[in-house]
C-alpha atoms as a PDB file:
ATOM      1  CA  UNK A   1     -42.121 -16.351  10.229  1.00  0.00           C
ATOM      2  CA  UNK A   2     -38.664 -14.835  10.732  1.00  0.00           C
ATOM      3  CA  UNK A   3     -35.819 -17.231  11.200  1.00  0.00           C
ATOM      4  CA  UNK A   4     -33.324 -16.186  13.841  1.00  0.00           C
ATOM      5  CA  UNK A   5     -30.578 -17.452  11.696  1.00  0.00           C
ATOM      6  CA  UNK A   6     -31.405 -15.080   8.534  1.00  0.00           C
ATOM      7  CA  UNK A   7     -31.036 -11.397   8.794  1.00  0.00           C
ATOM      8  CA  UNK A   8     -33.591  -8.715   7.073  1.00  0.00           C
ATOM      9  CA  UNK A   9     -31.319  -7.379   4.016  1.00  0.00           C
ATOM     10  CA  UNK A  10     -31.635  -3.970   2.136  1.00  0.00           C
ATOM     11  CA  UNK A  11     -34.262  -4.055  -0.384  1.00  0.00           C
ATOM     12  CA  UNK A  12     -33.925  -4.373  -4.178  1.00  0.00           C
ATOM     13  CA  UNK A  13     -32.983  -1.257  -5.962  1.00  0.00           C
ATOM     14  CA  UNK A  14     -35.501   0.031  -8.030  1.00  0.00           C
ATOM     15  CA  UNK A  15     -34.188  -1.268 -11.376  1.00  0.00           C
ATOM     16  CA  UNK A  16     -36.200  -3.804 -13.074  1.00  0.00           C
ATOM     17  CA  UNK A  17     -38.411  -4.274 -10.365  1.00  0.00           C
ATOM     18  CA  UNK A  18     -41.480  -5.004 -12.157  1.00  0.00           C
ATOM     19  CA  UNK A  19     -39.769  -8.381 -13.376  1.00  0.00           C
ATOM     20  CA  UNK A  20     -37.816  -9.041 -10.210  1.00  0.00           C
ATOM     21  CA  UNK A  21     -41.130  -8.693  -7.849  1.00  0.00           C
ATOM     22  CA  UNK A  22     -42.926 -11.783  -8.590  1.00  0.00           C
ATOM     23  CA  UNK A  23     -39.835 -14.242  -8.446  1.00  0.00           C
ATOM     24  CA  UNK A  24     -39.052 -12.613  -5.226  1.00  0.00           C
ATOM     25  CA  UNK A  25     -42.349 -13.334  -3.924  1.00  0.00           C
ATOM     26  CA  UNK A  26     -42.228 -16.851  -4.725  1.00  0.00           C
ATOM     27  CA  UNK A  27     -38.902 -17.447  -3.127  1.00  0.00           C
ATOM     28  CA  UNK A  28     -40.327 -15.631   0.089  1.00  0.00           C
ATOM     29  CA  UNK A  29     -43.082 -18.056  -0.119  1.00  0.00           C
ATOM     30  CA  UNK A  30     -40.926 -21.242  -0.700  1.00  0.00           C
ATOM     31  CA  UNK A  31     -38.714 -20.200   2.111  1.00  0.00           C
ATOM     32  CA  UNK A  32     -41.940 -20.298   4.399  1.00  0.00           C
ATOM     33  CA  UNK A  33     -42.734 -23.482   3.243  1.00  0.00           C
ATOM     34  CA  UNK A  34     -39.450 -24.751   3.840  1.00  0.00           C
ATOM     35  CA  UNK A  35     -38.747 -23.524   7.064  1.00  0.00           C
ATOM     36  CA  UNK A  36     -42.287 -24.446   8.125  1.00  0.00           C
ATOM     37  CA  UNK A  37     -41.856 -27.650   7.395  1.00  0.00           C
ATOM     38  CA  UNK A  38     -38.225 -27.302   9.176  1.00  0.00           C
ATOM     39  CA  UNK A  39     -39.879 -26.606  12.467  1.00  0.00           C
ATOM     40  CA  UNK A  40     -42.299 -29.483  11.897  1.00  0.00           C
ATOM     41  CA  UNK A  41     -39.371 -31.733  11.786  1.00  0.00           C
ATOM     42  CA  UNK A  42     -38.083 -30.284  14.559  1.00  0.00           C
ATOM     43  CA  UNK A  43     -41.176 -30.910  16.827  1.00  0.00           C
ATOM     44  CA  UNK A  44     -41.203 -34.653  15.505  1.00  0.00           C
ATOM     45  CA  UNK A  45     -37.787 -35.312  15.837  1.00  0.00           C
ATOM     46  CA  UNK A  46     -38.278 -34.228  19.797  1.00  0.00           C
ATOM     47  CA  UNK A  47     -40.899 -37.101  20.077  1.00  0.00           C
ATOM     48  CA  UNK A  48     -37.620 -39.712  18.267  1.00  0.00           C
ATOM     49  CA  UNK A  49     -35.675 -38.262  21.515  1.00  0.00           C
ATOM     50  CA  UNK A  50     -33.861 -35.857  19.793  1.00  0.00           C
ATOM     51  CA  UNK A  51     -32.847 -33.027  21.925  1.00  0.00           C
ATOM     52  CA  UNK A  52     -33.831 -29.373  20.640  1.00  0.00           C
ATOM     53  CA  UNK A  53     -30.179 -28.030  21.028  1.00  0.00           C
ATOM     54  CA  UNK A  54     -29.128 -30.889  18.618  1.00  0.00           C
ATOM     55  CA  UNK A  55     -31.476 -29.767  16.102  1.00  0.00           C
ATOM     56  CA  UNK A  56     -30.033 -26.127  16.668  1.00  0.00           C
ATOM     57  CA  UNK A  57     -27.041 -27.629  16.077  1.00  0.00           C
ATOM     58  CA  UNK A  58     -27.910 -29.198  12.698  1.00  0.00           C
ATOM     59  CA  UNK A  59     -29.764 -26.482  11.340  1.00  0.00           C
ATOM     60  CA  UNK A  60     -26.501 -24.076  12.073  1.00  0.00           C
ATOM     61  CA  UNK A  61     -24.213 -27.127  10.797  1.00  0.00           C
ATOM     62  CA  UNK A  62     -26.008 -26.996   7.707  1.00  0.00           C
ATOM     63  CA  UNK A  63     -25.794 -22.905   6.803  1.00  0.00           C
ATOM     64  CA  UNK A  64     -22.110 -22.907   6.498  1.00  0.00           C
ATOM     65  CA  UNK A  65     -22.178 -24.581   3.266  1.00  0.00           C
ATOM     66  CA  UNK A  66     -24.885 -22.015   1.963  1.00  0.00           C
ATOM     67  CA  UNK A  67     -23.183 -18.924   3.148  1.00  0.00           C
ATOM     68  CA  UNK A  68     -19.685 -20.767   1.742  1.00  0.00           C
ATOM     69  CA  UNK A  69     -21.931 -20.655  -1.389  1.00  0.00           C
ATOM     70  CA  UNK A  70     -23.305 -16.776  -1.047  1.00  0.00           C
ATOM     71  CA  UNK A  71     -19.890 -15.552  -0.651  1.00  0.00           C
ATOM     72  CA  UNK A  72     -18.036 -17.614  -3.280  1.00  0.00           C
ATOM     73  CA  UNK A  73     -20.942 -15.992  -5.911  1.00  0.00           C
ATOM     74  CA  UNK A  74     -20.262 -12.366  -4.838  1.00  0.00           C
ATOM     75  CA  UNK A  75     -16.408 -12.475  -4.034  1.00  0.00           C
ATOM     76  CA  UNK A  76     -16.749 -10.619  -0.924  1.00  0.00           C
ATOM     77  CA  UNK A  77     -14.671 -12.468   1.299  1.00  0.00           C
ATOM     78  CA  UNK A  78     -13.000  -8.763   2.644  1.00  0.00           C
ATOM     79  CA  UNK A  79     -15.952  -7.991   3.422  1.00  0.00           C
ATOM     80  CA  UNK A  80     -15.832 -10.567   6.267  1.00  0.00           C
ATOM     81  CA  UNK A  81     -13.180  -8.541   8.518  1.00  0.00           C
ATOM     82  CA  UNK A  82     -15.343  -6.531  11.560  1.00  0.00           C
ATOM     83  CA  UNK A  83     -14.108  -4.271  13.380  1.00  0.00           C
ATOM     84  CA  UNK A  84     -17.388  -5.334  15.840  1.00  0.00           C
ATOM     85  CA  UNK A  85     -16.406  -8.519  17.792  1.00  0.00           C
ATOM     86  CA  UNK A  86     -18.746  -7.781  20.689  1.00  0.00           C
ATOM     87  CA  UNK A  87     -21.404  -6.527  18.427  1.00  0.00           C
ATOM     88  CA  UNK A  88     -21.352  -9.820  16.657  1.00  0.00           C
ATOM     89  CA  UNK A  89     -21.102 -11.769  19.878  1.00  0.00           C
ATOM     90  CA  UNK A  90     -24.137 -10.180  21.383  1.00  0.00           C
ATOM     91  CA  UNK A  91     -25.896 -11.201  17.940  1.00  0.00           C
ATOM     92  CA  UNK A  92     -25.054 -14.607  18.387  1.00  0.00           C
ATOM     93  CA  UNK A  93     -26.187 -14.849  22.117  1.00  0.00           C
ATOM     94  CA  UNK A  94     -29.390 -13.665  20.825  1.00  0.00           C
ATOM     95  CA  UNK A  95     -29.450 -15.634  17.655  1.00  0.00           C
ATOM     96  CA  UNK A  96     -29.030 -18.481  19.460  1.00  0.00           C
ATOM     97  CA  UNK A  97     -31.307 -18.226  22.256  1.00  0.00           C
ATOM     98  CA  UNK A  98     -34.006 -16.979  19.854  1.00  0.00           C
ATOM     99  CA  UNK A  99     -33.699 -20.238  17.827  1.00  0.00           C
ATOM    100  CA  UNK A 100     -33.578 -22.489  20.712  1.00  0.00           C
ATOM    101  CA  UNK A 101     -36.755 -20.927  22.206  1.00  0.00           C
ATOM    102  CA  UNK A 102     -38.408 -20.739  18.775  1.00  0.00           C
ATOM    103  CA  UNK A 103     -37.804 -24.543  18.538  1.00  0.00           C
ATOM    104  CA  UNK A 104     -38.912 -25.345  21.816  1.00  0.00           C
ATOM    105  CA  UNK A 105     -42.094 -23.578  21.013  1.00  0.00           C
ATOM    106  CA  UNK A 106     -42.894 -25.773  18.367  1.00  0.00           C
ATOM    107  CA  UNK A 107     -42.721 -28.791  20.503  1.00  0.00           C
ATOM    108  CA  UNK A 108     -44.788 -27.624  23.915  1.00  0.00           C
ATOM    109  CA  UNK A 109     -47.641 -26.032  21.064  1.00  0.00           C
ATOM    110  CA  UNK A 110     -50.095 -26.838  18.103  1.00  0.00           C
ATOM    111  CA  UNK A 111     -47.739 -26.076  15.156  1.00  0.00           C
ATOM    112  CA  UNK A 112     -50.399 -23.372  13.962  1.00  0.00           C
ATOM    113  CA  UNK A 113     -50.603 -21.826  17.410  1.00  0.00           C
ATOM    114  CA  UNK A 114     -46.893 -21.128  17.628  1.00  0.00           C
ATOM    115  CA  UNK A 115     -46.359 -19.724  14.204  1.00  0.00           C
ATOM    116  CA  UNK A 116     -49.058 -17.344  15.218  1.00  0.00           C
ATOM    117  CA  UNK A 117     -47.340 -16.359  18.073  1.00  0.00           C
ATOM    118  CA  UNK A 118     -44.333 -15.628  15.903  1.00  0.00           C
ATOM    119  CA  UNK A 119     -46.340 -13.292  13.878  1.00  0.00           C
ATOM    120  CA  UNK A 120     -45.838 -10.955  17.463  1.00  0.00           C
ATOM    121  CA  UNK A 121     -42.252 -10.395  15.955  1.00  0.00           C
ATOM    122  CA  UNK A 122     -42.825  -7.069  13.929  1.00  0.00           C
ATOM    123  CA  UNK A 123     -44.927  -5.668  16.330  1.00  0.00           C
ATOM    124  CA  UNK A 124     -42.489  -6.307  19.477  1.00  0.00           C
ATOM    125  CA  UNK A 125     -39.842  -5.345  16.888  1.00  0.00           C
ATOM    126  CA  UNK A 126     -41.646  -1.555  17.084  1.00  0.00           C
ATOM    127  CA  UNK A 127     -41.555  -1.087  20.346  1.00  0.00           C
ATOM    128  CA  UNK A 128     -38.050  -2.384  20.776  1.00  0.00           C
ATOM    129  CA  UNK A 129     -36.814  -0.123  18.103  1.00  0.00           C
ATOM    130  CA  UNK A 130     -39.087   2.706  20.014  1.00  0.00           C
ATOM    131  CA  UNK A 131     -37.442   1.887  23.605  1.00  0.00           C
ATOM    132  CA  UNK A 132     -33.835   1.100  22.470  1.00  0.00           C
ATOM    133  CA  UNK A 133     -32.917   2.666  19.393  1.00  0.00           C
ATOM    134  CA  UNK A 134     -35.292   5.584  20.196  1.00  0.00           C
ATOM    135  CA  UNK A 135     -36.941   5.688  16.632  1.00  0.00           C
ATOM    136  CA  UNK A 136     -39.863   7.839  16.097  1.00  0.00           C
ATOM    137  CA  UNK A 137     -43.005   6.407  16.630  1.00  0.00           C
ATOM    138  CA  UNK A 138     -46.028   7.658  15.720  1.00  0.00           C
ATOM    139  CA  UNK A 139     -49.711   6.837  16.772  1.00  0.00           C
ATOM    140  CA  UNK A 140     -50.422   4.829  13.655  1.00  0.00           C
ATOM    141  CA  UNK A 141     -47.702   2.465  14.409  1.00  0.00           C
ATOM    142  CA  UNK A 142     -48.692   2.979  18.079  1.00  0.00           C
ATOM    143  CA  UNK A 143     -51.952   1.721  17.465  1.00  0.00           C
ATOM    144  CA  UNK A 144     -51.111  -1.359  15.083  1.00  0.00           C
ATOM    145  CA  UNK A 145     -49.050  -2.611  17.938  1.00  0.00           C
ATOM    146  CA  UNK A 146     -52.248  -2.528  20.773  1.00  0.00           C
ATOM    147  CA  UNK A 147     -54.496  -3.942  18.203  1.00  0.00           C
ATOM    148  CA  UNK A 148     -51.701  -6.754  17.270  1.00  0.00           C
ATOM    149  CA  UNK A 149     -51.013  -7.486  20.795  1.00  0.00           C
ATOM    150  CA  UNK A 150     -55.149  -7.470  21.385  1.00  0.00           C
ATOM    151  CA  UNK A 151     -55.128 -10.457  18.653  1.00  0.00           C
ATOM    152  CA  UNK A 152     -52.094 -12.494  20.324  1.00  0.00           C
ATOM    153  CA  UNK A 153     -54.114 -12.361  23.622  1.00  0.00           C
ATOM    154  CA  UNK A 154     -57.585 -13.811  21.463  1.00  0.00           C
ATOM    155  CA  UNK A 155     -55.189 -16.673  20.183  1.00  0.00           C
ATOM    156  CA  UNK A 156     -53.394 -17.287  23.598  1.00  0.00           C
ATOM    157  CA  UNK A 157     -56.412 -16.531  25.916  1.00  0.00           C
ATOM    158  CA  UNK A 158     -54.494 -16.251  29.046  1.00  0.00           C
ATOM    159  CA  UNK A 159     -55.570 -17.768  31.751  1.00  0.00           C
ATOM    160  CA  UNK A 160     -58.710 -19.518  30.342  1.00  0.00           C
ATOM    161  CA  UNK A 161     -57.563 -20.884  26.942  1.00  0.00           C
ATOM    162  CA  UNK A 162     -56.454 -24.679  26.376  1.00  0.00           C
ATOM    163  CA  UNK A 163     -53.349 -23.649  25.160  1.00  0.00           C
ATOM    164  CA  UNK A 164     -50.236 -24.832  27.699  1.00  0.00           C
ATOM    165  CA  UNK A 165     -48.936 -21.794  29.723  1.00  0.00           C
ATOM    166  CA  UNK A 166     -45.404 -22.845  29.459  1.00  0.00           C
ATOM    167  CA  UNK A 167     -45.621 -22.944  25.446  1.00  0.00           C
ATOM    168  CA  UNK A 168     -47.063 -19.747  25.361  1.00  0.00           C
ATOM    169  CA  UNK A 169     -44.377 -18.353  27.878  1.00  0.00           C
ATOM    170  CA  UNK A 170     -41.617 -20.065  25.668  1.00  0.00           C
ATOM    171  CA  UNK A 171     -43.545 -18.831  22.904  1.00  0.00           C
ATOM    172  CA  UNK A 172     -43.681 -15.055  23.274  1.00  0.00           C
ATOM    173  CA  UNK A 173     -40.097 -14.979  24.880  1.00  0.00           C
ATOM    174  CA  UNK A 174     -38.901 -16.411  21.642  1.00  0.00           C
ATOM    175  CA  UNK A 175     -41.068 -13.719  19.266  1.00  0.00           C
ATOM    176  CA  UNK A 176     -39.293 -11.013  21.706  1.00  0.00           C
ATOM    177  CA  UNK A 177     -35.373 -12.687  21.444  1.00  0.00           C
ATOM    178  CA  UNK A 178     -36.341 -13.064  17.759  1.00  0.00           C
ATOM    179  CA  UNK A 179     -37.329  -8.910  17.696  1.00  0.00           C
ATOM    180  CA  UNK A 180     -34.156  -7.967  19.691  1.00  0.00           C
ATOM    181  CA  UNK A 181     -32.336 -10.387  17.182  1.00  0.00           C
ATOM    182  CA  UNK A 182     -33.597  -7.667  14.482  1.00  0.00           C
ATOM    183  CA  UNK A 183     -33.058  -4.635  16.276  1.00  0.00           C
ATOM    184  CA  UNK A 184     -29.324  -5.756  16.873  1.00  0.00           C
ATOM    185  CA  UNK A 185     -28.889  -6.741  13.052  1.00  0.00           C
ATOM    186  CA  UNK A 186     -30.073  -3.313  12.488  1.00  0.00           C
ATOM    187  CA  UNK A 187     -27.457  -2.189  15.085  1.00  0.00           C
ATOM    188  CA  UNK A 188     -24.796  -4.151  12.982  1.00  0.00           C
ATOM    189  CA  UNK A 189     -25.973  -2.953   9.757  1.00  0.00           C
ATOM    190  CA  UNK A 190     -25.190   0.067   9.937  1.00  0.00           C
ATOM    191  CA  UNK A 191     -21.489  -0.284   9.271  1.00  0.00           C
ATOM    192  CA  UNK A 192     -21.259  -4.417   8.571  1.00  0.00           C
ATOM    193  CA  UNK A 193     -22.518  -6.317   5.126  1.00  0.00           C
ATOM    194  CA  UNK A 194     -25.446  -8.887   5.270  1.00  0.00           C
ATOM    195  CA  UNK A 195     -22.905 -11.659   4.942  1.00  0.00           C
ATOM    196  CA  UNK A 196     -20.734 -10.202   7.298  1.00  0.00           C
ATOM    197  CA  UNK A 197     -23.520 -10.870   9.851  1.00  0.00           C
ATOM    198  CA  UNK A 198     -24.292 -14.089   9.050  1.00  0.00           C
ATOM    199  CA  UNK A 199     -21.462 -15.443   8.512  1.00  0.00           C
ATOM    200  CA  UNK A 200     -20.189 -14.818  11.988  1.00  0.00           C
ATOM    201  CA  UNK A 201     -23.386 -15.788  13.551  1.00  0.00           C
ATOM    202  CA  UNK A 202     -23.039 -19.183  12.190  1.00  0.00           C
ATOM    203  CA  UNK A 203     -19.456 -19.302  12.482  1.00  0.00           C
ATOM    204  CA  UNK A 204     -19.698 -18.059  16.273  1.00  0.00           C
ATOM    205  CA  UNK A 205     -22.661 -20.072  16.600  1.00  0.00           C
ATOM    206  CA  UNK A 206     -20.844 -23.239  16.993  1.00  0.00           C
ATOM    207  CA  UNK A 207     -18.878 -22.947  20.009  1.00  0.00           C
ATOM    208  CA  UNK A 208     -21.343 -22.988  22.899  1.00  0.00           C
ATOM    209  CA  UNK A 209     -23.403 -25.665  20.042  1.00  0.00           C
ATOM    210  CA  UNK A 210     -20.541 -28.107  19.979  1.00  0.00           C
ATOM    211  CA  UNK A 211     -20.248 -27.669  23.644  1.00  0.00           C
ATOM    212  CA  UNK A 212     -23.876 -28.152  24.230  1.00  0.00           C
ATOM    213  CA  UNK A 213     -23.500 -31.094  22.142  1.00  0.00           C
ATOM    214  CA  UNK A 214     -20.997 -33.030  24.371  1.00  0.00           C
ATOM    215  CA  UNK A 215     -23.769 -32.956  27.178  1.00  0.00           C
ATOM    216  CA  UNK A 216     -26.859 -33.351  24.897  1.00  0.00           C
ATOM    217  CA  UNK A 217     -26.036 -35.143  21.445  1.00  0.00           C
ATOM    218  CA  UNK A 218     -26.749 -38.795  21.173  1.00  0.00           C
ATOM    219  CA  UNK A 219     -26.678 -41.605  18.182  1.00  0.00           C
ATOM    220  CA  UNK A 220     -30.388 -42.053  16.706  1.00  0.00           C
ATOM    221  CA  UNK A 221     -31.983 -44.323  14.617  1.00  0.00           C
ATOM    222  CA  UNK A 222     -31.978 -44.435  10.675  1.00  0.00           C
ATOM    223  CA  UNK A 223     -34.858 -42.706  10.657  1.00  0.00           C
ATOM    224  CA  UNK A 224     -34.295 -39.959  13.140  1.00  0.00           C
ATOM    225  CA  UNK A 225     -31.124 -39.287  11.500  1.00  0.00           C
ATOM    226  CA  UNK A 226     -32.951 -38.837   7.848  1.00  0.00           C
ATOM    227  CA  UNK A 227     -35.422 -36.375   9.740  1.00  0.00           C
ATOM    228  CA  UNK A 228     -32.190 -34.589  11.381  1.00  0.00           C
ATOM    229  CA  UNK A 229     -30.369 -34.065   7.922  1.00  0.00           C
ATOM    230  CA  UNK A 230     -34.031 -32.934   6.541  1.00  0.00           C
ATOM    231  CA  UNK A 231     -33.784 -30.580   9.448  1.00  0.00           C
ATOM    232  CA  UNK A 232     -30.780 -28.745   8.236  1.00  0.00           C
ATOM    233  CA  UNK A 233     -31.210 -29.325   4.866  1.00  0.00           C
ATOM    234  CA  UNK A 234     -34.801 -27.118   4.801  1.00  0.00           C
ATOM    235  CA  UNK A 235     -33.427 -24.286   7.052  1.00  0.00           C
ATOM    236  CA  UNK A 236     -30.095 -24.127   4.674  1.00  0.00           C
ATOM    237  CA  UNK A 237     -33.125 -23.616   1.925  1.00  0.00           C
ATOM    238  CA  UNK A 238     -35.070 -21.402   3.729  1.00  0.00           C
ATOM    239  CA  UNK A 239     -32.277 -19.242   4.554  1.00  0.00           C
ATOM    240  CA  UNK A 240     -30.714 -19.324   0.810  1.00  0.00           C
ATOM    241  CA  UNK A 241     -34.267 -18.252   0.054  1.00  0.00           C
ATOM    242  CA  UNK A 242     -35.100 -15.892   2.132  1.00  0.00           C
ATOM    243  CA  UNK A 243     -32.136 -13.677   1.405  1.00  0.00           C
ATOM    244  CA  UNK A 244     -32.893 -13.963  -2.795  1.00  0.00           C
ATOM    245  CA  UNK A 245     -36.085 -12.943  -2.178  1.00  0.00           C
ATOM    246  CA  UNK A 246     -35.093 -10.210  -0.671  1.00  0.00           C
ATOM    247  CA  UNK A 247     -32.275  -9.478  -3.130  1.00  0.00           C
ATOM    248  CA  UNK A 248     -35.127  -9.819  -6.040  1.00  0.00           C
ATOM    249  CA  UNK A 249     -38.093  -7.740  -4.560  1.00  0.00           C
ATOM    250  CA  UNK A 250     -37.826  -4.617  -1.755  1.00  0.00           C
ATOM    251  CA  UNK A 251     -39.369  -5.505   1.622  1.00  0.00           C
ATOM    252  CA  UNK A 252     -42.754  -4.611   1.114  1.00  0.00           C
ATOM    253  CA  UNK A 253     -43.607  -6.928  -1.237  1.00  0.00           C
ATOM    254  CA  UNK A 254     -42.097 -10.295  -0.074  1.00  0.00           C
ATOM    255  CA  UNK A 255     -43.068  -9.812   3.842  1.00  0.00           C
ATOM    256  CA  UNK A 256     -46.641 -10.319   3.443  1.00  0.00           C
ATOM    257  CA  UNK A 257     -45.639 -13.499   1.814  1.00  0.00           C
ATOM    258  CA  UNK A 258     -44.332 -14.645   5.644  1.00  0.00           C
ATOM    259  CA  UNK A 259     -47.922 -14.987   6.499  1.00  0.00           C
ATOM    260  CA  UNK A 260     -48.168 -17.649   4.217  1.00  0.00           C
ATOM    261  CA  UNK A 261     -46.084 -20.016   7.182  1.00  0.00           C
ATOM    262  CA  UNK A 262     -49.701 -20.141   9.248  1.00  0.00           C
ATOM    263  CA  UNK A 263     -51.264 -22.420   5.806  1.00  0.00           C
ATOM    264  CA  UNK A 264     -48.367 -24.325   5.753  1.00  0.00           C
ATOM    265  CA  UNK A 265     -48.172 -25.065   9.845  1.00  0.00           C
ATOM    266  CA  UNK A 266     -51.799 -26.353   9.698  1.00  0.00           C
ATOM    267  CA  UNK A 267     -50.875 -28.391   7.267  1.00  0.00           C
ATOM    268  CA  UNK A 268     -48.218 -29.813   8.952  1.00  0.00           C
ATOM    269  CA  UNK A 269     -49.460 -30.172  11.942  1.00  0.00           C
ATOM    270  CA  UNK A 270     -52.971 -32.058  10.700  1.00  0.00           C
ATOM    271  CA  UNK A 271     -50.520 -34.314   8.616  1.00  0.00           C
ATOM    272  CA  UNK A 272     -48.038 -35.162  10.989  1.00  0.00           C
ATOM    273  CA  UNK A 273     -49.593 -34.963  14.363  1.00  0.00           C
ATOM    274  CA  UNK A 274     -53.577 -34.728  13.636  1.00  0.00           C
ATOM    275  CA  UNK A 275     -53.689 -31.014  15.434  1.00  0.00           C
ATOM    276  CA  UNK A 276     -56.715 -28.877  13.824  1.00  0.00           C
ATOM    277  CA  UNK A 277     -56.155 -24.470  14.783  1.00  0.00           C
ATOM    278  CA  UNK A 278     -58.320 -23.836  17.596  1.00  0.00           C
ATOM    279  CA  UNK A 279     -61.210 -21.058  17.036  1.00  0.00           C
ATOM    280  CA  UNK A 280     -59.607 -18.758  19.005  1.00  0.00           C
ATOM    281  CA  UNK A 281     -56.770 -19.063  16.169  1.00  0.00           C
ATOM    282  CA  UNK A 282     -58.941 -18.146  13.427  1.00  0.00           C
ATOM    283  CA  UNK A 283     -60.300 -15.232  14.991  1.00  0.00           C
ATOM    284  CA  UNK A 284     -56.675 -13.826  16.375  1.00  0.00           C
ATOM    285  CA  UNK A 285     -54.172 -14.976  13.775  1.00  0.00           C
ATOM    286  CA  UNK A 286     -56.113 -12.394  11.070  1.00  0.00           C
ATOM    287  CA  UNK A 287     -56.088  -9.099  13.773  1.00  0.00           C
ATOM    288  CA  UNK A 288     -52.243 -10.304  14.424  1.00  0.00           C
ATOM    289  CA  UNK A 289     -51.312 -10.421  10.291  1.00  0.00           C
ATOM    290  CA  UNK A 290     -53.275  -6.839  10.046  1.00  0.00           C
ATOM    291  CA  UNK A 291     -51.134  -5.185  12.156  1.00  0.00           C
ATOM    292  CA  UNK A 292     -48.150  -6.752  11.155  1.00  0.00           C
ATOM    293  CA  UNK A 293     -48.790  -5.941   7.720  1.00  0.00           C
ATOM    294  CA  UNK A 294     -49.872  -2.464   8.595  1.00  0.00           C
ATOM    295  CA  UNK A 295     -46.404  -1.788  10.310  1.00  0.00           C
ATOM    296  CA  UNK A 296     -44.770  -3.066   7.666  1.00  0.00           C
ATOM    297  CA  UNK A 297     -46.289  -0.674   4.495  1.00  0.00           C
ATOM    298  CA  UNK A 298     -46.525   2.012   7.362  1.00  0.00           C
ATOM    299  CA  UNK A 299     -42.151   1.832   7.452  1.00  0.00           C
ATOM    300  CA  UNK A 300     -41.576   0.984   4.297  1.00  0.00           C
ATOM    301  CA  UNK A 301     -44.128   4.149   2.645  1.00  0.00           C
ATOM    302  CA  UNK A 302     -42.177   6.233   5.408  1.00  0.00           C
ATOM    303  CA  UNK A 303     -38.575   5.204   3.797  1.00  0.00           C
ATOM    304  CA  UNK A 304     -39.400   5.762   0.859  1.00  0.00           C
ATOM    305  CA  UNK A 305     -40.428   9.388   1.810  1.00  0.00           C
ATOM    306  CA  UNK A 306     -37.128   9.648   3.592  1.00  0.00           C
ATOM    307  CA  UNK A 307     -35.515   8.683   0.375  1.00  0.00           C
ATOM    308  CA  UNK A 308     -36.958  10.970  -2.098  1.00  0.00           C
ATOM    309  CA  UNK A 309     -36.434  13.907   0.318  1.00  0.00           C
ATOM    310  CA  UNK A 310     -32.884  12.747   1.383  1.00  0.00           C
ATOM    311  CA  UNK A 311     -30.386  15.272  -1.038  1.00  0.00           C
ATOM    312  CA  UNK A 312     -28.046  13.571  -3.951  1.00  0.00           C
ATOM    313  CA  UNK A 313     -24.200  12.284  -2.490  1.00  0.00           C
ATOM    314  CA  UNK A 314     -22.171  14.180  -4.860  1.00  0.00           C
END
């Protein structure tokens, strides 16, 4: 499950991988239960009357600190100057949006049901980077994305399922904001550092929040505050996670651990609000991980080919 908020980084160089792979892995994995459990929250803290653009709010709120923390350990505060303000701005309308959606999602569905939706991301994230950035695509990824898109139709069962049409609207919208949120950190990446990204999205982010927040944001109750701070406190985790895992281990081996986040939803949702996966899940979630997971190997066997061809910088 790929949080809006937290940008895919470079892999880990090849130098002591073999120790660095397995503590990547497990950071990937506690990341997924953290920000599982974040969006958990976030459903049950909509049924305390908390709106979901205060919980966006929060969970932004509470990444400053941990990207305060990122750049204080590496000493790259030049690397914060862009010279991409509109880049960065069109990041942030996405970010945001995709987050908002992603959130919503979570309240109108079964927890498991959404985050199986979400696996969609990869696969709408190939045929983004196919229509806008014109990358080649060949049949094998061609063919991972109809079979992937064949298992989110089995989950979703469109026009016959007993799954609300308006969550699964909400739902795929938000897997296809949170796949042009990728393509468009790609776009950035090219010429701005990882922090550099984040940093302004959660800097920029809290403009149109804080404005949102004079129409929307409300006092709560002990308890709904406690579940608010537990909000941002698990996606500052998840976020601080998710990019040392990625620092530790290259991509292909902490992605698969993403798929992880349907285990924990089910969880979740049985514990909190007595919701067993429908059939239909079972059968679709494992065709939807396939393909994801074949895209996935299938780019990251094709860098590495680019890589060994690609000639020394001298």
């Amino acid at each position: 499950m790929m949080d809006p908020a937290a940008p895919t980084i470079a892999p880990a160089s090849s130098g002591g991988l073999e120790q660095r792979a397995l503590p990547g892995a497990l950071l990937r994995l506690l990341s997924m239960a953290a920000i599982s459990l974040m969006l958990a929250l976030v459903k049950l803290a909509q049924t305390r009357g908390v709106h979901i653009l205060e919980s966006v709010f929060y969970r932004q709120l509470a990444a400053l600190p941990v990207i305060a923390l990122l750049l204080a350990r590496s000493g790259k505060w030049s690397s914060l100057k862009s010279y991409r303000p509109f880049g960065h701005g069109l990041r942030m309308l996405l970010g945001i949006s995709a987050m908002t959606l992603n959130f919503w999602t979570m309240t109108l569905l079964p927890l498991a049901e959404a985050t199986t939706i979400f696996f969609a991301v990869p696969i709408l994230t190939t045929v983004l980077a196919a229509l806008i950035l014109k990358e080649p695509t060949g049949w094998h990824r061609w063919g991972a994305v109809i079979v992937g898109f064949i298992g989110v139709l089995i989950v979703v069962q469109p026009g016959g399922g007993d799954l609300p049409t308006m969550g699964v609207i909400v739902g795929v919208i938000g897997a296809l904001m949170t796949a042009a949120v990728t393509i468009q950190v790609r776009e950035l990446g090219k010429s701005e550092a990882t922090l550099t990204i984040v940093f302004w999205f959660s800097l920029t982010s809290m403009l149109p929040l804080a404005i949102a927040m004079a129409f929307v944001g409300q006092m709560h109750d002990p308890a709904t505050w406690g579940i608010i701070a537990a909000i941002g406190l698990l996606g500052a985790i998840g976020q601080f996670c998710l990019t040392g895992a990625l620092r530790l281990a290259p991509v292909a081996v902490v992605l698969p651990m993403d798929y992880s986040s349907l285990i924990w939803s089910a969880l979740y949702g049985f514990w909190l609000f007595g919701d067993l996966p429908a059939t239909a899940t079972y059968v679709g979630a494992p065709v939807i991980i396939a393909s994801g997971l074949y895209i996935v190997f299938r780019e990251h066997r094709l860098s590495r080919r680019a890589a060994a061809i690609r000639p020394p910088v001298r």
